[in-house]
N, C-alpha and C. Protein backbone atom coordinates (compact mmCIF):
# COMPACT_ATOMS: atom_id res chain seq x y z
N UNK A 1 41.53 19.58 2.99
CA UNK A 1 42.06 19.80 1.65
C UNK A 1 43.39 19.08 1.50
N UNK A 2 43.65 18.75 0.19
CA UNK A 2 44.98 17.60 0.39
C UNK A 2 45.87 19.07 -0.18
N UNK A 3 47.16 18.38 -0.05
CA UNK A 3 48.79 19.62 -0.22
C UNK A 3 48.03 20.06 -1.21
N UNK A 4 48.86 21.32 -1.47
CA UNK A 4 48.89 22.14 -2.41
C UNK A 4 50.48 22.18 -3.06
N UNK A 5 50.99 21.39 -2.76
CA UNK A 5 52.04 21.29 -3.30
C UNK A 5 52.56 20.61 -4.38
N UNK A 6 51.87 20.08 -4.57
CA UNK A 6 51.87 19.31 -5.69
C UNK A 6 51.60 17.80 -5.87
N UNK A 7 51.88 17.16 -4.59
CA UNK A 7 51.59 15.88 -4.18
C UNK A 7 50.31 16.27 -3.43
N UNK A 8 49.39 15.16 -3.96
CA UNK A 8 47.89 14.79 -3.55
C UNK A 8 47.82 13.54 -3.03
N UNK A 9 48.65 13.16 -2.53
CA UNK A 9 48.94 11.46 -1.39
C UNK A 9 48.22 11.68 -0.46
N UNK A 10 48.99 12.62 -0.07
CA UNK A 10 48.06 12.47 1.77
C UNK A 10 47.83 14.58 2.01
N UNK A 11 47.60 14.54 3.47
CA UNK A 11 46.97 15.96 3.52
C UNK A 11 48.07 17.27 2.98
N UNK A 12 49.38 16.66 3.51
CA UNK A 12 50.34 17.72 3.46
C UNK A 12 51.64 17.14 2.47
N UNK A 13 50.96 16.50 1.50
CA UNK A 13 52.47 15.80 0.71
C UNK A 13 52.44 14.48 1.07
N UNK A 14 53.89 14.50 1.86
CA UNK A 14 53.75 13.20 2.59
C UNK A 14 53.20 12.58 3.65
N UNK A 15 52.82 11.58 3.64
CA UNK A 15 52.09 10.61 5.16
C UNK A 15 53.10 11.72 6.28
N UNK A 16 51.98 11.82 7.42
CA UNK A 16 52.49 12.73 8.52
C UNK A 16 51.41 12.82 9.44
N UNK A 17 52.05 13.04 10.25
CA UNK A 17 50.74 13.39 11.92
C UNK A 17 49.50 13.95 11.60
N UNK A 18 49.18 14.30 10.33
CA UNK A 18 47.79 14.75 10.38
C UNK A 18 47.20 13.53 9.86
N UNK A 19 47.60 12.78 8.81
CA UNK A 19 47.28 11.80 8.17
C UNK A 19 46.96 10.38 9.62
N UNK A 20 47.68 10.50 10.28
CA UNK A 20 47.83 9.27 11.32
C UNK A 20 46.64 9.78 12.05
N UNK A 21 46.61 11.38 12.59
CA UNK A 21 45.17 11.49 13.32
C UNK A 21 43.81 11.14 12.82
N UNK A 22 43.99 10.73 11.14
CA UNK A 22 42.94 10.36 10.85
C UNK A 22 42.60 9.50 10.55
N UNK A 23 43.62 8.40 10.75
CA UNK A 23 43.29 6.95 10.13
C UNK A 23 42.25 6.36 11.05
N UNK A 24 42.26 6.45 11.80
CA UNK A 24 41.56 5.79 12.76
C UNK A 24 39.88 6.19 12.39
N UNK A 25 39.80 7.28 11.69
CA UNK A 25 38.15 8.14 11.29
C UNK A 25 38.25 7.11 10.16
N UNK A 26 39.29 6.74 9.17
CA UNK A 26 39.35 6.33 7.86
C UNK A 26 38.87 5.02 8.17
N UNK A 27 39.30 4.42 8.95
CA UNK A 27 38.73 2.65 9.33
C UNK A 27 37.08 2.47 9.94
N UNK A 28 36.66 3.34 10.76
CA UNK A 28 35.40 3.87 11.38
C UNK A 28 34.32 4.21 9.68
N UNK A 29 34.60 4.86 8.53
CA UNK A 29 34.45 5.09 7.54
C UNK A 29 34.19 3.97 6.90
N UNK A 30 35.05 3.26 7.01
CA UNK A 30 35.15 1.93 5.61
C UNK A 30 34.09 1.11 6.75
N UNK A 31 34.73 1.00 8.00
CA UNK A 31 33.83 -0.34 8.12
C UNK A 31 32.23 0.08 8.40
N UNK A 32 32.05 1.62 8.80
CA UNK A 32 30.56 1.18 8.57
C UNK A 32 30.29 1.40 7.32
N UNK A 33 31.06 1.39 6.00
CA UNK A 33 30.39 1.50 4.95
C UNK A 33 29.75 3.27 4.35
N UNK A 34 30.47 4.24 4.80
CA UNK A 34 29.85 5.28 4.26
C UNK A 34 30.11 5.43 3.15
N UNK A 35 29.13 6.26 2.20
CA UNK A 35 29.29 6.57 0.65
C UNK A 35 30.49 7.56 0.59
N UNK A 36 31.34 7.92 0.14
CA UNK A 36 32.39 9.22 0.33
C UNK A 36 32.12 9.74 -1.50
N UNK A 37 32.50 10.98 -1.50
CA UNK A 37 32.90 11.59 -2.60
C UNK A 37 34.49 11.01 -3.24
N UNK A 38 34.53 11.09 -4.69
CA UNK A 38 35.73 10.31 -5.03
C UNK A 38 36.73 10.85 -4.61
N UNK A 39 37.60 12.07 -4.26
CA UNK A 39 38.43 12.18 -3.78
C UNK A 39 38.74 11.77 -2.34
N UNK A 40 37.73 11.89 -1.82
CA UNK A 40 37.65 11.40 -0.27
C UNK A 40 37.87 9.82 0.17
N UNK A 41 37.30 9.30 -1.00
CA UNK A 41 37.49 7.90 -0.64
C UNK A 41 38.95 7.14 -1.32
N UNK A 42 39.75 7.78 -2.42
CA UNK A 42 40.67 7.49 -2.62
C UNK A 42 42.13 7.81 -1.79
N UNK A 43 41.84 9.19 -0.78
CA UNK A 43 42.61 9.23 0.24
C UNK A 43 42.49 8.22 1.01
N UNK A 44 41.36 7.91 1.73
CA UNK A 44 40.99 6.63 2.42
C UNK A 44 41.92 5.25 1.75
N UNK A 45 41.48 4.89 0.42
CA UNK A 45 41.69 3.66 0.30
C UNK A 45 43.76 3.80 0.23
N UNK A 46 44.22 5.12 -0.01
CA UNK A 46 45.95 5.35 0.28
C UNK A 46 46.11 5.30 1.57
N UNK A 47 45.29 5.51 2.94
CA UNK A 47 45.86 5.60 4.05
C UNK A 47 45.33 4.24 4.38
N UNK A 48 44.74 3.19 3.87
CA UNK A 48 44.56 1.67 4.02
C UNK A 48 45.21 1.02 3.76
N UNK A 49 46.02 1.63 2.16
CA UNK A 49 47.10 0.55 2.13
C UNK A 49 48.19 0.85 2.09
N UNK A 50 48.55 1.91 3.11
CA UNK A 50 50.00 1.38 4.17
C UNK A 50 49.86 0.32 4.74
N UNK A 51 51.27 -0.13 4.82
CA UNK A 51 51.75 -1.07 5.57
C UNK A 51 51.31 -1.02 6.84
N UNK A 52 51.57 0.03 7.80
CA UNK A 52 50.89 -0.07 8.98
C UNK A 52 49.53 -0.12 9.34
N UNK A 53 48.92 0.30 8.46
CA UNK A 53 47.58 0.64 8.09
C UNK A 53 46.88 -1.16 8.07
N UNK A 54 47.59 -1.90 7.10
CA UNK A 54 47.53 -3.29 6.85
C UNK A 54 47.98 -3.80 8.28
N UNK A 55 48.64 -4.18 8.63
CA UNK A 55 48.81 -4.60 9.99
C UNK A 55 48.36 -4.32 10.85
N UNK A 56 47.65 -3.23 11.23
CA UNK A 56 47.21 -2.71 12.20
C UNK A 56 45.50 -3.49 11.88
N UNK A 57 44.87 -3.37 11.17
CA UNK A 57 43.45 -4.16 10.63
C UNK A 57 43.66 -5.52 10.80
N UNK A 58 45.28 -6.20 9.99
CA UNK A 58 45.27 -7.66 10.56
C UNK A 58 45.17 -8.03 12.14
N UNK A 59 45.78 -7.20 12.99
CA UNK A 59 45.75 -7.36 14.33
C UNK A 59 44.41 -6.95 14.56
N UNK A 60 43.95 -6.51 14.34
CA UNK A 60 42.59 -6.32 15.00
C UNK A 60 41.60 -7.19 14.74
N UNK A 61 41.85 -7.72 13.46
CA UNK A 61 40.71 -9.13 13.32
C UNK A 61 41.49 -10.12 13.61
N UNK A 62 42.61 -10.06 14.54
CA UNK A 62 42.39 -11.43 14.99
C UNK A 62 42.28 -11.53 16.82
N UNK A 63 42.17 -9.78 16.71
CA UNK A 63 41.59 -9.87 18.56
C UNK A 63 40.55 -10.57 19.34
N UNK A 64 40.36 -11.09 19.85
CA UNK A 64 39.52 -12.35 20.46
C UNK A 64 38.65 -11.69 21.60
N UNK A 65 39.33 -10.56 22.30
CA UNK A 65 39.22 -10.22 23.81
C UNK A 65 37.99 -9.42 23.56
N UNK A 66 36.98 -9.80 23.96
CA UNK A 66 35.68 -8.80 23.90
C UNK A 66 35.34 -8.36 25.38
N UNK A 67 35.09 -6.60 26.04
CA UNK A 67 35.09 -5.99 27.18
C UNK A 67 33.64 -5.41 27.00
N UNK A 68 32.76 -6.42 28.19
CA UNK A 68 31.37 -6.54 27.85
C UNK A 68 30.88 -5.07 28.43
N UNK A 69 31.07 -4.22 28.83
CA UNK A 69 31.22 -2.88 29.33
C UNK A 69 30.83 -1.76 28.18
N UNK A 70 31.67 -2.33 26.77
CA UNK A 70 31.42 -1.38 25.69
C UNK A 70 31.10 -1.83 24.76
N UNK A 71 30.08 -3.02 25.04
CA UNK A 71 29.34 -3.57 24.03
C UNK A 71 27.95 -2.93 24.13
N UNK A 72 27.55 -2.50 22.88
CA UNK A 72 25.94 -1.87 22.85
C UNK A 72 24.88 -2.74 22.29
């Protein structure tokens, strides 16, 4: 459920440790493409476009290093 405080940004108001535990579900989400309900996916697309959020996706597409171990 997002705050009840009056801000509907992120879970508790502002961006915070619950929000960060979930970005990582939020990127897993987008990239395989799941359908979300509209509130669900507009949290998503706010915890995407942070800044860190953005950088953190640029670095990752430009990782090269593939570890044939956890390839399926």
């Amino acid at each position: 459920a997002l705050s009840q405080s009056g801000s509907d940004q992120f879970l508790y108001g502002d961006f915070g440790i619950a929000d960060a535990f979930y970005a990582p579900i939020v990127f897993r989400l987008t990239g395989y493409g799941v359908k979300l309900p509209e509130q669900l996916q507009a949290y998503c697309d706010r915890i995407l476009a942070l800044s860190a959020c953005q950088e953190w996706l640029k670095l990752a597409q430009q990782e090269s290093e593939v570890i044939e171990e956890e390839e399926v």
